[in-house]
C-alpha atoms as a PDB file:
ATOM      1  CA  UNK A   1     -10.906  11.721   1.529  1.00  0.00           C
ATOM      2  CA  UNK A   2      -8.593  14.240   2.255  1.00  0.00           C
ATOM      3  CA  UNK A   3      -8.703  17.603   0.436  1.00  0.00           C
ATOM      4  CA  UNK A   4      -5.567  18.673  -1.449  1.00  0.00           C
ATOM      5  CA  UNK A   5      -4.171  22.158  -2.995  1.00  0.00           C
ATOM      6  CA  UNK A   6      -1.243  21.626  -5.684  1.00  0.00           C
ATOM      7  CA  UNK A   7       0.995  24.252  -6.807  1.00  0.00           C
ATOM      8  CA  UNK A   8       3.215  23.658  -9.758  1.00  0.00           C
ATOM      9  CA  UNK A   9       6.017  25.742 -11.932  1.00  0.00           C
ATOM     10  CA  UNK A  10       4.501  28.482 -13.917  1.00  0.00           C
ATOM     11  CA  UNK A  11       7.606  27.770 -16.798  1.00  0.00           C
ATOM     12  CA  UNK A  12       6.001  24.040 -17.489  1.00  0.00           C
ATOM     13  CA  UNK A  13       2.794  25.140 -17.750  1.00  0.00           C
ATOM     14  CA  UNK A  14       2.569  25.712 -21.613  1.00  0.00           C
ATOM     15  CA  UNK A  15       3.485  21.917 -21.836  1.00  0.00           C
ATOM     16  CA  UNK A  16       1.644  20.076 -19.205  1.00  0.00           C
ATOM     17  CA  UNK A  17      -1.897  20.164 -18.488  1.00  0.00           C
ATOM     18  CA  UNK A  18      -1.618  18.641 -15.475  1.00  0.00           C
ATOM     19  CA  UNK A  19      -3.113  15.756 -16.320  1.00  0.00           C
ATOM     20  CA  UNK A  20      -1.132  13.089 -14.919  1.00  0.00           C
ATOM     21  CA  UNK A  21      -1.430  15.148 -11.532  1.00  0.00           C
ATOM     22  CA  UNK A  22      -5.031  14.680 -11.500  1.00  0.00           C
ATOM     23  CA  UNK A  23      -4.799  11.280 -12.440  1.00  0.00           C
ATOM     24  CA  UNK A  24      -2.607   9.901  -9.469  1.00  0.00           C
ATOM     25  CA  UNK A  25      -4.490  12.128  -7.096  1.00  0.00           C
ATOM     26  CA  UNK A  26      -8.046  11.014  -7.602  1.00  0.00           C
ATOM     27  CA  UNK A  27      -6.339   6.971  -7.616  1.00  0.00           C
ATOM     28  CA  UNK A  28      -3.959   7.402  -4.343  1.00  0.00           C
ATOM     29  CA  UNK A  29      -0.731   6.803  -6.357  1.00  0.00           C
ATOM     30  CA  UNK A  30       2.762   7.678  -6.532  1.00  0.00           C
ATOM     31  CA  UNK A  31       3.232  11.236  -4.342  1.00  0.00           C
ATOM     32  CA  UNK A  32      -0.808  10.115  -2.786  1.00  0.00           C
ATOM     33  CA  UNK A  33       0.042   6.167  -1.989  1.00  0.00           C
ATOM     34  CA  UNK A  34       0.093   7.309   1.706  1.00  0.00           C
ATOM     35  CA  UNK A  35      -3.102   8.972   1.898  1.00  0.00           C
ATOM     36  CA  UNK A  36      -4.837   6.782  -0.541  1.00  0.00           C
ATOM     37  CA  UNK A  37      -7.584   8.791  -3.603  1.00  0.00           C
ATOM     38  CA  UNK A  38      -7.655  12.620  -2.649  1.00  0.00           C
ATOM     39  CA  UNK A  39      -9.900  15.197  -4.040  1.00  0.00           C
ATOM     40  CA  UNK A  40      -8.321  18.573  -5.397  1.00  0.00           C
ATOM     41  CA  UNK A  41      -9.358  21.833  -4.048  1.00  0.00           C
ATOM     42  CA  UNK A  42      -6.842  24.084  -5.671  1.00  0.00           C
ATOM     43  CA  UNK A  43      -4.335  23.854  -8.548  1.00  0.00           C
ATOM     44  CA  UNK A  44      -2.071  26.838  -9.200  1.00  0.00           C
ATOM     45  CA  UNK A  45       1.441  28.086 -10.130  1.00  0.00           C
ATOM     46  CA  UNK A  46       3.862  29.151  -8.017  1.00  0.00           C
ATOM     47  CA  UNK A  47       3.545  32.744  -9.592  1.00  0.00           C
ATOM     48  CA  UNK A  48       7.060  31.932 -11.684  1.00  0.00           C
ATOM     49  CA  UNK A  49      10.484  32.177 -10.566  1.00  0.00           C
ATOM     50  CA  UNK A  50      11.654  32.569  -7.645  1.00  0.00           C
ATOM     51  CA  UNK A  51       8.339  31.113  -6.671  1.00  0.00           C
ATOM     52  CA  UNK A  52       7.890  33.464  -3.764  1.00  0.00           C
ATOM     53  CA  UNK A  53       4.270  33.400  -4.571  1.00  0.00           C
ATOM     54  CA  UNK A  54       3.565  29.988  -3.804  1.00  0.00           C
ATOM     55  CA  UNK A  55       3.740  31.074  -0.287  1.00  0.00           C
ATOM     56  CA  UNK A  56       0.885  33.472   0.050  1.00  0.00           C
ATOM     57  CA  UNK A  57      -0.904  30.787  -2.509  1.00  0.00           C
ATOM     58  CA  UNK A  58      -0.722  27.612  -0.450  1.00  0.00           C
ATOM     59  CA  UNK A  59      -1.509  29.615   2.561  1.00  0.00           C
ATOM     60  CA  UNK A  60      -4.314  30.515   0.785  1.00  0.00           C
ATOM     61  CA  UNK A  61      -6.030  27.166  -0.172  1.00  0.00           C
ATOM     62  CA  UNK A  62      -5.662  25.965   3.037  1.00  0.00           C
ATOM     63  CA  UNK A  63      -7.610  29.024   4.378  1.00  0.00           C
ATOM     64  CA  UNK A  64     -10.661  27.561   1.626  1.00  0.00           C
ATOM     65  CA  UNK A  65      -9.811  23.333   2.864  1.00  0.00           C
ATOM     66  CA  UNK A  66      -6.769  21.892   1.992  1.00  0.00           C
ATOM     67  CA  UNK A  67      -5.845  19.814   4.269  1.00  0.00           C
ATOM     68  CA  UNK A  68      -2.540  18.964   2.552  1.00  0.00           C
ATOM     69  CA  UNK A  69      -0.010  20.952   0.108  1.00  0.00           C
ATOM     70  CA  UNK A  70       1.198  19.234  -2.654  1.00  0.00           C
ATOM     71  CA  UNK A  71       4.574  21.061  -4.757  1.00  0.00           C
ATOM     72  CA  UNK A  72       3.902  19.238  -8.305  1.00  0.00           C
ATOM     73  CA  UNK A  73       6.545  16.875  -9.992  1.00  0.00           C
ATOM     74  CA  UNK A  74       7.600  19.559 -12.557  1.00  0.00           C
ATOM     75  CA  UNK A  75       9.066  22.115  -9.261  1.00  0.00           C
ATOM     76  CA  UNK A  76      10.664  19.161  -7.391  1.00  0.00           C
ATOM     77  CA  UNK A  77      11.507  16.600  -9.951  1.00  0.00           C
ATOM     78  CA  UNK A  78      11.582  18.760 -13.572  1.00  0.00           C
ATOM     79  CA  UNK A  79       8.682  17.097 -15.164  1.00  0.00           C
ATOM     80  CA  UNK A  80       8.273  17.160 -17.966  1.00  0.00           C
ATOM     81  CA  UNK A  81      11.278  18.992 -19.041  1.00  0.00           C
ATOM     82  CA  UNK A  82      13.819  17.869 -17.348  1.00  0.00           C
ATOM     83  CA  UNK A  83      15.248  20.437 -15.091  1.00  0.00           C
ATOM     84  CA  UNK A  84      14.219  20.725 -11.390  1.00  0.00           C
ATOM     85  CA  UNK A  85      13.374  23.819  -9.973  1.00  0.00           C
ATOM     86  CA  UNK A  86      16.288  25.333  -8.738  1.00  0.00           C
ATOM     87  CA  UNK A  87      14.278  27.159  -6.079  1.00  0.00           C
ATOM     88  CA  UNK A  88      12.894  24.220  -5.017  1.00  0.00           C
ATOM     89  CA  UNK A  89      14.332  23.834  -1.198  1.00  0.00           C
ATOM     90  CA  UNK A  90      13.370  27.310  -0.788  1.00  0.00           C
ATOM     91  CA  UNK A  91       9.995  27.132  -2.415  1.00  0.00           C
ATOM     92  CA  UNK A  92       9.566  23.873   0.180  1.00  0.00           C
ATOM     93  CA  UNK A  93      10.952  25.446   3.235  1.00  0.00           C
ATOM     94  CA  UNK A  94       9.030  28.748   2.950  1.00  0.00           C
ATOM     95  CA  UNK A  95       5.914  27.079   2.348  1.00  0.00           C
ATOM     96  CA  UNK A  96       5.918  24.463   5.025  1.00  0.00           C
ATOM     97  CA  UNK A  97       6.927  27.659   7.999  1.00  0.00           C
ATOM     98  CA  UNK A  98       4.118  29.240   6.304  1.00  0.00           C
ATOM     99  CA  UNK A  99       1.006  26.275   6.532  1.00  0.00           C
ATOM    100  CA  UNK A 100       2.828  25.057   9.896  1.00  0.00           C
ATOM    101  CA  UNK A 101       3.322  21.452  11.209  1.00  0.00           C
ATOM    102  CA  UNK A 102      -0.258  20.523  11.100  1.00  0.00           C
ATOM    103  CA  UNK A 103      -0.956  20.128   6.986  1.00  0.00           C
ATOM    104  CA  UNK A 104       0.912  17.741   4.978  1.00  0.00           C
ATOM    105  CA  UNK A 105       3.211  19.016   2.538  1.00  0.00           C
ATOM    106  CA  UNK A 106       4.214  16.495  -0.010  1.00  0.00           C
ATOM    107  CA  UNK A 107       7.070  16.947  -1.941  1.00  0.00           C
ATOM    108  CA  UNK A 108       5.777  15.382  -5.568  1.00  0.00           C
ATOM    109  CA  UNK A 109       2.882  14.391  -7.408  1.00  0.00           C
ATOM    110  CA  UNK A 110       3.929  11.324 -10.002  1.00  0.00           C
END
């Protein structure tokens, strides 16, 4: 079972307990159908906007086991308000030069 950090938008969370993040994670669904049930090692913001602190924070639960990096539905897809991150490429981009090619970043949750 792989081991899995998720960072989501600081903005949605006042309306979203994550819930539904947990929920396809521990069954393997939606943004997990490749790698099957995962187990959650971290769940944090991305320190609000610009997000630059989703860097240093996904660095930092790989340093404690992630094995993959998951950016939460509510940066990349605007769950459950509606409105996508509109730091979202850059949020993606600095994270993945940051973890490097060998962990997994996955680009939504459900």
């Amino acid at each position: 079972m792989k081991k899995v950090g998720i960072i989501r938008c600081q903005q949605t969370e006042d309306m979203c307990p994550g819930t539904s993040d947990f929920k396809v994670a521990s069954a393997g669904t939606l943004g997990f159908e490749h790698l099957g049930p995962v187990k959650i090692v971290g769940f944090v913001t991305c320190g609000g906007c610009p997000g630059k602190r989703a860097v240093a924070r996904a660095k930092l639960m790989v340093d404690r086991g992630a094995e993959v990096i998951a950016l939460a539905s509510c940066i990349s897809k605007g769950n459950p308000i509606g409105f996508p991150c509109p730091h979202f490429e850059a949020i993606r981009n600095a994270v993945a030069a940051k973890i490097g090619p060998d962990i997994e970043l996955i680009e939504y949750t459900h």
